[in-house]
Protein backbone atom coordinates (compact mmCIF):
# COMPACT_ATOMS: atom_id res chain seq x y z
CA UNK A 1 51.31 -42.64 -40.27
CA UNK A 2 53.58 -44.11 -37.37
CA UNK A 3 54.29 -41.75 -34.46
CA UNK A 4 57.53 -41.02 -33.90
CA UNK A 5 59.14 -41.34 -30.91
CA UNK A 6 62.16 -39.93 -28.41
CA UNK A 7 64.14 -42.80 -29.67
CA UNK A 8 63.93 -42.41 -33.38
CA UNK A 9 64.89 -38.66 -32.64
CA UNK A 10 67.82 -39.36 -30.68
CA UNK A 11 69.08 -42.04 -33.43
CA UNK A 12 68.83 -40.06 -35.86
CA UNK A 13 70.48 -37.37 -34.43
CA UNK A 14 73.40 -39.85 -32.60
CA UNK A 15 72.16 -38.29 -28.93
CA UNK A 16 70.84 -39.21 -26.12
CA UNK A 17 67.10 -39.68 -25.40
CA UNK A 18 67.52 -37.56 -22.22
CA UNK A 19 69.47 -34.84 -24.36
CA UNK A 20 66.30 -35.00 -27.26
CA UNK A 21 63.92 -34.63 -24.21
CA UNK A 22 65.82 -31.95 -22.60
CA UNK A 23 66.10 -30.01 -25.81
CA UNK A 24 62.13 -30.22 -26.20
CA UNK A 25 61.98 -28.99 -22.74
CA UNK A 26 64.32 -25.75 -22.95
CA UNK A 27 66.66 -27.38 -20.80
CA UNK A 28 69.77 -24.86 -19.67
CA UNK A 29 71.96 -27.22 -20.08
CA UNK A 30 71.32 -28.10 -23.51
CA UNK A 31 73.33 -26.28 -26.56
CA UNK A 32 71.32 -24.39 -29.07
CA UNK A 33 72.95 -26.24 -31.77
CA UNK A 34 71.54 -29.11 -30.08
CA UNK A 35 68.35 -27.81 -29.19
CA UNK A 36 67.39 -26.10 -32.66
CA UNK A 37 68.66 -29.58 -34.59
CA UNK A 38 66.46 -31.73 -32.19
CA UNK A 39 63.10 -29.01 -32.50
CA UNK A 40 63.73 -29.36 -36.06
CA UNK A 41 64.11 -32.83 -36.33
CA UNK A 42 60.63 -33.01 -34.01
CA UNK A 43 58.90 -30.95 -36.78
CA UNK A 44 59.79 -32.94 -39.76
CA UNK A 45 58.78 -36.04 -37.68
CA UNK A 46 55.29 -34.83 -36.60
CA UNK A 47 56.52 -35.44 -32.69
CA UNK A 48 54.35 -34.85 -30.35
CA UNK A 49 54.73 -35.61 -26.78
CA UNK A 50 53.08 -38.73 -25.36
CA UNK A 51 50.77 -37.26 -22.73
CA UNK A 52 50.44 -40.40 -20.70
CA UNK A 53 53.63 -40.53 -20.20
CA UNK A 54 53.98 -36.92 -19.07
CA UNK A 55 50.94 -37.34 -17.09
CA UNK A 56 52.32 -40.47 -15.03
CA UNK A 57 55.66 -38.30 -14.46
CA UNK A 58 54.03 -34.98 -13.40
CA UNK A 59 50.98 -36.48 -12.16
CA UNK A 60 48.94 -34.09 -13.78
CA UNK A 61 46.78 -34.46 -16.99
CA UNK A 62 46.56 -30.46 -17.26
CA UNK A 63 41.75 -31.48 -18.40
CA UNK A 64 39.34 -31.00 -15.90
CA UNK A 65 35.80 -32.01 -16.37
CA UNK A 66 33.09 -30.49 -16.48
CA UNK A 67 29.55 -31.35 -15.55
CA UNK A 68 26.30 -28.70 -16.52
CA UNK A 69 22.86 -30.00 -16.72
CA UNK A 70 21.89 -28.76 -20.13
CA UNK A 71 24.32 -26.97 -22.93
CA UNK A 72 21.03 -25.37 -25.01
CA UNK A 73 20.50 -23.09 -21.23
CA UNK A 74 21.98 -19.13 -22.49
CA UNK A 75 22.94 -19.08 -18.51
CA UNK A 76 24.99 -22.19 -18.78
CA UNK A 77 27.03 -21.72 -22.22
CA UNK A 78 28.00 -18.04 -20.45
CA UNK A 79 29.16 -20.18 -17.64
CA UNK A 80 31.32 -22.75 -19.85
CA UNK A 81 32.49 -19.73 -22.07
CA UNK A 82 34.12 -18.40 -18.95
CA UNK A 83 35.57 -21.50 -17.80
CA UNK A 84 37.43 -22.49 -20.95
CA UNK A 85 39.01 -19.05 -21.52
CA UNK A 86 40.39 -19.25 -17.83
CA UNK A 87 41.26 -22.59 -18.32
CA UNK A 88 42.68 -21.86 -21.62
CA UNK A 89 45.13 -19.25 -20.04
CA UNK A 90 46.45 -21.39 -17.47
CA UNK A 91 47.08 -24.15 -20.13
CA UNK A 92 44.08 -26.53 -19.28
CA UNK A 93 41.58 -28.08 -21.58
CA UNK A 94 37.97 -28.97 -20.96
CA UNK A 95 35.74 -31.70 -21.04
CA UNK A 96 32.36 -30.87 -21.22
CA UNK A 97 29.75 -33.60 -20.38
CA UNK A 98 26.00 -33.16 -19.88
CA UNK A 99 23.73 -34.81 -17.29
CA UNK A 100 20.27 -33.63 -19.02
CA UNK A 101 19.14 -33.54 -15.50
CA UNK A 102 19.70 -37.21 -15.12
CA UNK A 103 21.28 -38.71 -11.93
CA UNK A 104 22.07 -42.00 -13.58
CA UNK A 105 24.14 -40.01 -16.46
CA UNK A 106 25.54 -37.58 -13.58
CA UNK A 107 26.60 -41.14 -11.65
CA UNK A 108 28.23 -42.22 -15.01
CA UNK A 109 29.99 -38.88 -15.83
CA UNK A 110 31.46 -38.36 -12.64
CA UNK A 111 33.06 -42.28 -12.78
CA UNK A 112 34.09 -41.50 -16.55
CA UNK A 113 36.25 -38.29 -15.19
CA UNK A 114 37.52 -39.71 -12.40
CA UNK A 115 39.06 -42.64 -14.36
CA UNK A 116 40.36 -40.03 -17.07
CA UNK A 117 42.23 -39.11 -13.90
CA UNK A 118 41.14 -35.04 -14.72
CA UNK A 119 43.22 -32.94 -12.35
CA UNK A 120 39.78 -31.52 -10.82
CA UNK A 121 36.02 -31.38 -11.95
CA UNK A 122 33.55 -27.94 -11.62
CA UNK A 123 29.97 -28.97 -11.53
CA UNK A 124 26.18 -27.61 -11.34
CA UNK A 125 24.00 -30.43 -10.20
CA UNK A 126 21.36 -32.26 -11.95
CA UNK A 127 17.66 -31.68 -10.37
CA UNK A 128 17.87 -35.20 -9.21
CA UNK A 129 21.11 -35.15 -7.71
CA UNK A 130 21.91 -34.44 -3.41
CA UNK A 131 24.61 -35.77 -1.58
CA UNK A 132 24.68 -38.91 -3.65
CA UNK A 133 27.75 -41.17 -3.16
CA UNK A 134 29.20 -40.47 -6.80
CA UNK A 135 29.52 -37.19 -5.27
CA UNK A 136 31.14 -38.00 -1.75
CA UNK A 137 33.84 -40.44 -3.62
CA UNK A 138 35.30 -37.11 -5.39
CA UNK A 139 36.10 -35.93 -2.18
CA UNK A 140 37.07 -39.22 -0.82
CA UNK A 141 39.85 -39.28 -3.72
CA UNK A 142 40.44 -35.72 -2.73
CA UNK A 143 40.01 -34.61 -6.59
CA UNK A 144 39.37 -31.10 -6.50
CA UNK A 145 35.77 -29.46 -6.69
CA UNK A 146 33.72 -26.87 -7.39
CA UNK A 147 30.23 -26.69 -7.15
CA UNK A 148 28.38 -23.90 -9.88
CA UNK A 149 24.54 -22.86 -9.28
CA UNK A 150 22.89 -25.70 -8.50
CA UNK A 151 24.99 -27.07 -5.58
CA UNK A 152 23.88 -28.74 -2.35
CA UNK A 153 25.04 -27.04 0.55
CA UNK A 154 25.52 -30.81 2.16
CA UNK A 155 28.71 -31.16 0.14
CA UNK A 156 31.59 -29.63 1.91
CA UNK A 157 33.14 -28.08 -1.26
CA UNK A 158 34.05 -24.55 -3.02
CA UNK A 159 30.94 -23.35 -4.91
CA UNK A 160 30.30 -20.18 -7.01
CA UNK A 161 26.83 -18.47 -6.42
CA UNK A 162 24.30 -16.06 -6.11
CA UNK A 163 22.13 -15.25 -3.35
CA UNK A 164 19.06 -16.97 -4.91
CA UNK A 165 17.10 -15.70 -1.88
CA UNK A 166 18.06 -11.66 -1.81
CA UNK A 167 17.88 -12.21 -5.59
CA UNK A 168 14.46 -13.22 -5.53
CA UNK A 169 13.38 -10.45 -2.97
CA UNK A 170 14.57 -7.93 -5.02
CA UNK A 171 12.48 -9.49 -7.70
CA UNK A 172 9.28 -9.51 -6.22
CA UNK A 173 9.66 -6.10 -4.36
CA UNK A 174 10.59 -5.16 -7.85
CA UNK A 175 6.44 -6.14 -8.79
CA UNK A 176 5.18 -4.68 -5.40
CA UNK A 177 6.61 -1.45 -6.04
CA UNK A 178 5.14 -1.37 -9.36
CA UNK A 179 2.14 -1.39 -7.54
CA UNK A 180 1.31 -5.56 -7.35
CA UNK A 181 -0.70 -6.75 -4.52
CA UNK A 182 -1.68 -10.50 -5.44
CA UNK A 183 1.57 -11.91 -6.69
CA UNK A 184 1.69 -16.05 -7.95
CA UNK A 185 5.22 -17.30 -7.60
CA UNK A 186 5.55 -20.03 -10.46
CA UNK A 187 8.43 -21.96 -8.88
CA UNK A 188 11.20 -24.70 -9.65
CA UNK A 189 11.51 -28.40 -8.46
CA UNK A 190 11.46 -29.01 -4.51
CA UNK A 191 15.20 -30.24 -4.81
CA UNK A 192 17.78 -27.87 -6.35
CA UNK A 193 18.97 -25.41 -3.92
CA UNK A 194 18.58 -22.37 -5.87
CA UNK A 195 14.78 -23.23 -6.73
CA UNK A 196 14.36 -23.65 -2.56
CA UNK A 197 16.01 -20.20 -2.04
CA UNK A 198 14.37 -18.51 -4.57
CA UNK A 199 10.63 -19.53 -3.06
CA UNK A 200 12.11 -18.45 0.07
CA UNK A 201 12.78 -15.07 -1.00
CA UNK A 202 9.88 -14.56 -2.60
CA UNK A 203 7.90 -15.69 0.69
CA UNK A 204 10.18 -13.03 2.64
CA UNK A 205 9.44 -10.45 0.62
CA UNK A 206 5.75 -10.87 0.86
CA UNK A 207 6.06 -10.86 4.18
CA UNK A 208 8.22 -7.86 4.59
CA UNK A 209 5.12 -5.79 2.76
CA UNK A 210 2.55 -7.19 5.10
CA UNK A 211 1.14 -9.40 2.17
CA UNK A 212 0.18 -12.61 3.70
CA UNK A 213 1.48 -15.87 1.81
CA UNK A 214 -1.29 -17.51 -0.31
CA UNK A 215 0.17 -21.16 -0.84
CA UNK A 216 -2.56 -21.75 -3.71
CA UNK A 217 -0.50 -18.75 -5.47
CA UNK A 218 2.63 -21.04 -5.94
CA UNK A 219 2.76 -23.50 -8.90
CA UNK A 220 5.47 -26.00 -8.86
CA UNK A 221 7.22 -26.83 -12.29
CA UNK A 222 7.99 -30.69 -13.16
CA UNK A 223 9.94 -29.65 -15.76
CA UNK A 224 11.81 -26.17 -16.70
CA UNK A 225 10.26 -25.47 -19.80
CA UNK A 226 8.24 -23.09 -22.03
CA UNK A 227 5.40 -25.53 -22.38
CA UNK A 228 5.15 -25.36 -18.36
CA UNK A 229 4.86 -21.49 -18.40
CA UNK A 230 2.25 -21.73 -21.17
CA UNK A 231 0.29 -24.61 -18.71
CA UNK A 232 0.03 -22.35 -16.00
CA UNK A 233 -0.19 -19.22 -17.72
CA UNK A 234 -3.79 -21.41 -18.54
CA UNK A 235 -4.61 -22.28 -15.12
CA UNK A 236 -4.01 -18.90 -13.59
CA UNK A 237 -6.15 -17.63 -16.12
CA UNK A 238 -8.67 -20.00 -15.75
CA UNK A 239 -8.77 -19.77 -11.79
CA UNK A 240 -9.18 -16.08 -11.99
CA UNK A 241 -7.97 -15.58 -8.30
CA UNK A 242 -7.17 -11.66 -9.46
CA UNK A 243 -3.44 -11.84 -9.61
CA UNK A 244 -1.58 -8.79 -10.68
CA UNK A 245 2.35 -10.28 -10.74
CA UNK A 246 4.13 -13.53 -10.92
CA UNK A 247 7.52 -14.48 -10.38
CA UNK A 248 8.83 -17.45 -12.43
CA UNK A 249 11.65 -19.27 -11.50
CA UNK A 250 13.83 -18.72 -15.10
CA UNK A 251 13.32 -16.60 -18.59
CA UNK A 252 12.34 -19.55 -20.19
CA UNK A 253 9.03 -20.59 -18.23
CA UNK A 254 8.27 -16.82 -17.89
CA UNK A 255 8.64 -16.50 -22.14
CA UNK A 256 6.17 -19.90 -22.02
CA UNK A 257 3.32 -17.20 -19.44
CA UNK A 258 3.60 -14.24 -22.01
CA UNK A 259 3.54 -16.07 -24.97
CA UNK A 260 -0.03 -17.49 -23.53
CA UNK A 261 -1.08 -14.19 -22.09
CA UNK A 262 -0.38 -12.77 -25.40
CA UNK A 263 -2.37 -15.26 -27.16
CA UNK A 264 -5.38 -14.70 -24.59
CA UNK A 265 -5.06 -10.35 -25.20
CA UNK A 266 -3.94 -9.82 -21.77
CA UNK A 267 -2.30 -6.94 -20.99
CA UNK A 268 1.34 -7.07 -19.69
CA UNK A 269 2.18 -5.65 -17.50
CA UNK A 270 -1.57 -3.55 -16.91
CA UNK A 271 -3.78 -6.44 -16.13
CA UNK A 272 -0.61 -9.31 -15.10
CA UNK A 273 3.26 -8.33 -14.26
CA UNK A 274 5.65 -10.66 -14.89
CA UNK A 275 9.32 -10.80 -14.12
CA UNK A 276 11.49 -13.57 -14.78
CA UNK A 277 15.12 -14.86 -13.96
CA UNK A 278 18.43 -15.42 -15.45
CA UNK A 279 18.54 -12.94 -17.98
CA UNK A 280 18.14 -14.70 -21.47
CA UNK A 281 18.52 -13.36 -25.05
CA UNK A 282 15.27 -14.83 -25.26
CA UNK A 283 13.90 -12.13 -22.75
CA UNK A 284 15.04 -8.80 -24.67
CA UNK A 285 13.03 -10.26 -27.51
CA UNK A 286 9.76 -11.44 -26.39
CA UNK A 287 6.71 -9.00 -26.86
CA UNK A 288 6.87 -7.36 -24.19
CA UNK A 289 10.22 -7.24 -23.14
CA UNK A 290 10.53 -9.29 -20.14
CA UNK A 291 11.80 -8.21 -16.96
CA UNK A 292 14.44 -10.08 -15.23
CA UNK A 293 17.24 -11.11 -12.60
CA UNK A 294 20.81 -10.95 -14.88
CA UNK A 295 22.64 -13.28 -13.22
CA UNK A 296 26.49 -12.72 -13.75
CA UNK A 297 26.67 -16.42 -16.25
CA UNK A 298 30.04 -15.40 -17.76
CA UNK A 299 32.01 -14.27 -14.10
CA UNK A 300 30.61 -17.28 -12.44
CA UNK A 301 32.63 -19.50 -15.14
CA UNK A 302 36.17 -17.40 -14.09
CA UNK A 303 35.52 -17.52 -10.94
CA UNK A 304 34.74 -21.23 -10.63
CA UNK A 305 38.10 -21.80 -12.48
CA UNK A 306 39.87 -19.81 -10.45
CA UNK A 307 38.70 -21.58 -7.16
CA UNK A 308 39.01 -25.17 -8.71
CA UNK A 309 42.93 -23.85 -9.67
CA UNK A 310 43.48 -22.79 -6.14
CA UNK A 311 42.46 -26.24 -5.06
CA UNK A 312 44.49 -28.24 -8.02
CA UNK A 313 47.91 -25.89 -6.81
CA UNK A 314 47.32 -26.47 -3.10
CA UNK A 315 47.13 -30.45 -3.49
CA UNK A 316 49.92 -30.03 -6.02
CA UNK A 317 51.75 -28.59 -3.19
CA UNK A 318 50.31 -30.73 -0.94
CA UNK A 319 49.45 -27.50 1.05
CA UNK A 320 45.97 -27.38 3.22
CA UNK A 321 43.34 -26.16 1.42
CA UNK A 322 39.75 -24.72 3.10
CA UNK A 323 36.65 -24.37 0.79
CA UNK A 324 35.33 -21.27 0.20
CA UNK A 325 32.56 -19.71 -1.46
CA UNK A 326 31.96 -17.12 -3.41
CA UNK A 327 28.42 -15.24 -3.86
CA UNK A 328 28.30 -12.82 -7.06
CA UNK A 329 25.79 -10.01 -7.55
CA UNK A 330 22.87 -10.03 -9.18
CA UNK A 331 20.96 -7.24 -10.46
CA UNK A 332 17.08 -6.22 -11.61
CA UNK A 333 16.18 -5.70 -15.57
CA UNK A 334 13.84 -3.98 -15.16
CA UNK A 335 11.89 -4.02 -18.58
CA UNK A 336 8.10 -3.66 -20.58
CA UNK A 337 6.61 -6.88 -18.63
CA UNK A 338 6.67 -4.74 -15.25
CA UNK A 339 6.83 -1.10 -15.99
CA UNK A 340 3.31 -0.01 -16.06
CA UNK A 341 2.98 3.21 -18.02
């Protein structure tokens, strides 16, 4: 079926096209008579406005993109929930795009938003991804950004976070308390930010207790999957080096370590502790119940939003804006994997 258009409206009505556009508008000036004929007229017709056309007048497309490394991740759909209910309320829609860790596809998504002309774009970077120059030419075009999570601190930008390191302290305190004294750290890829902070933390805490830091005790993931807890849920077994606790970068490889442990008839959390991070479904109901990090998935999404809005109304305004960053709190679960009756 054709589209209809201002044109046909005001024809058929014997007005002008500024009066029919007006009337759609809630224009003062315009009579109700007029205004209630011309809505009415719209209806029947199936009118809806041509957005390219508003968007070259207002200079504002009222989408912003959005760019998450992996939709299946329970941490990232909390974060995408909260964005599009913010965005929703200030009369924005989302597109959603997914590097699947891949810089090429992050290179390619960031070139498809910027020629959709979005009014902004919030982001968590891939694991391959830095201070690339797909990156530096949103800033060049002065779009306005957010970095989520994984962000590089090299990219003079808001960002919404945690503080990976005091996060991961409290984790591994968390085990010493509960009476560890060998504890593995199975950690993340050497690039993302929050995987660098989170070894961090866990060496600071070890060294706050007077534990020295056993390098052969850290495992680094290639990928951040079950099958990579399971691998070196094998090894530590297998090495027998007497560890009592680990601390594994996210829920998911941690799930992979029990699932192996309870395969082998270890004991959790008597013979190994383990806590995780992130705070999946997937850890409330895993035998035992694993201990975690809850990181605040759904609040980093608003508050994102809220920062890339404050951008989008300053340029808007074409008022100064300064990045800013905001760090949320995290908090322990503690659960079965650590509490040792």
């Amino acid at each position: 079926m054709r589209e209809a258009t201002l044109k046909e409206i005001a024809n058929r009505l014997g007005i002008s096209i500024t009066t029919v556009s007006k009337a759609l508008k809630n224009y003062p000036d315009v009579s109700d008579k007029t205004r209630k004929a011309v809505t009415a007229l719209a209806e029947e017709l199936h009118f809806t406005p041509n957005s390219f056309a508003v968007n070259l007048r207002t200079k504002e497309s009222k989408t912003i993109g959005l760019i998450i490394p992996e939709v299946v991740h329970h941490f990232f759909s909390g974060v995408v929930n909260g964005i599009i209910a913010e965005a929703e309320k200030n009369g924005y829609l989302v597109i959603m795009l997914q590097s699947n860790e891949s810089l090429e596809l992050e290179k390619k998504q960031v070139a498809l938003l910027i020629n959709k002309r979005v009014d902004g774009i919030i982001m968590s970077l891939s694991n391959e991804s830095n201070n690339d120059a797909h990156i530096k030419s949103i800033l060049e075009k002065e779009i306005p950004f957010v970095q989520f999570d994984k962000i590089s601190k090299l990219i003079p930008s808001s960002k919404v976070i945690i503080d990976d390191q005091k996060a991961a302290m409290e984790a591994v305190q968390h085990l010493i308390d509960m009476g560890c004294k060998k504890i593995a750290h199975i950690r993340g890829l050497d690039n993302p930010q929050n995987s660098i902070d989170r070894f961090i933390g866990y060496k600071k805490a070890l060294e706050k207790n007077g534990i020295p830091f056993d390098s052969s005790l850290v495992y680094s993931c290639k990928s951040i999957t079950f099958e990579q807890g399971v691998e070196f849920a094998k090894q530590i077994l297998e090495e027998d080096k007497g560890i009592d606790g680990i601390f594994v970068i996210t829920d998911l490889v941690a799930v992979g370590v029990l699932a192996h442990f309870n395969e082998k008839g270890i004991q959790v959390p008597n013979q190994i502790a383990v806590i995780g991070f992130s705070n999946w479904l997937v850890s409330q109901v895993i035998t035992p119940k694993l201990s975690t990090v809850d990181q605040p998935s759904y609040e980093m999404g608003v508050a994102a939003f809220n920062l890339l809005l404050e951008e989008m109304i300053c340029r808007k305004e074409q008022k100064p804006f300064e990045a800013k960053t905001v760090a949320l709190e995290t908090a322990i679960i503690a659960r079965e994997s650590t509490l040792k009756k």
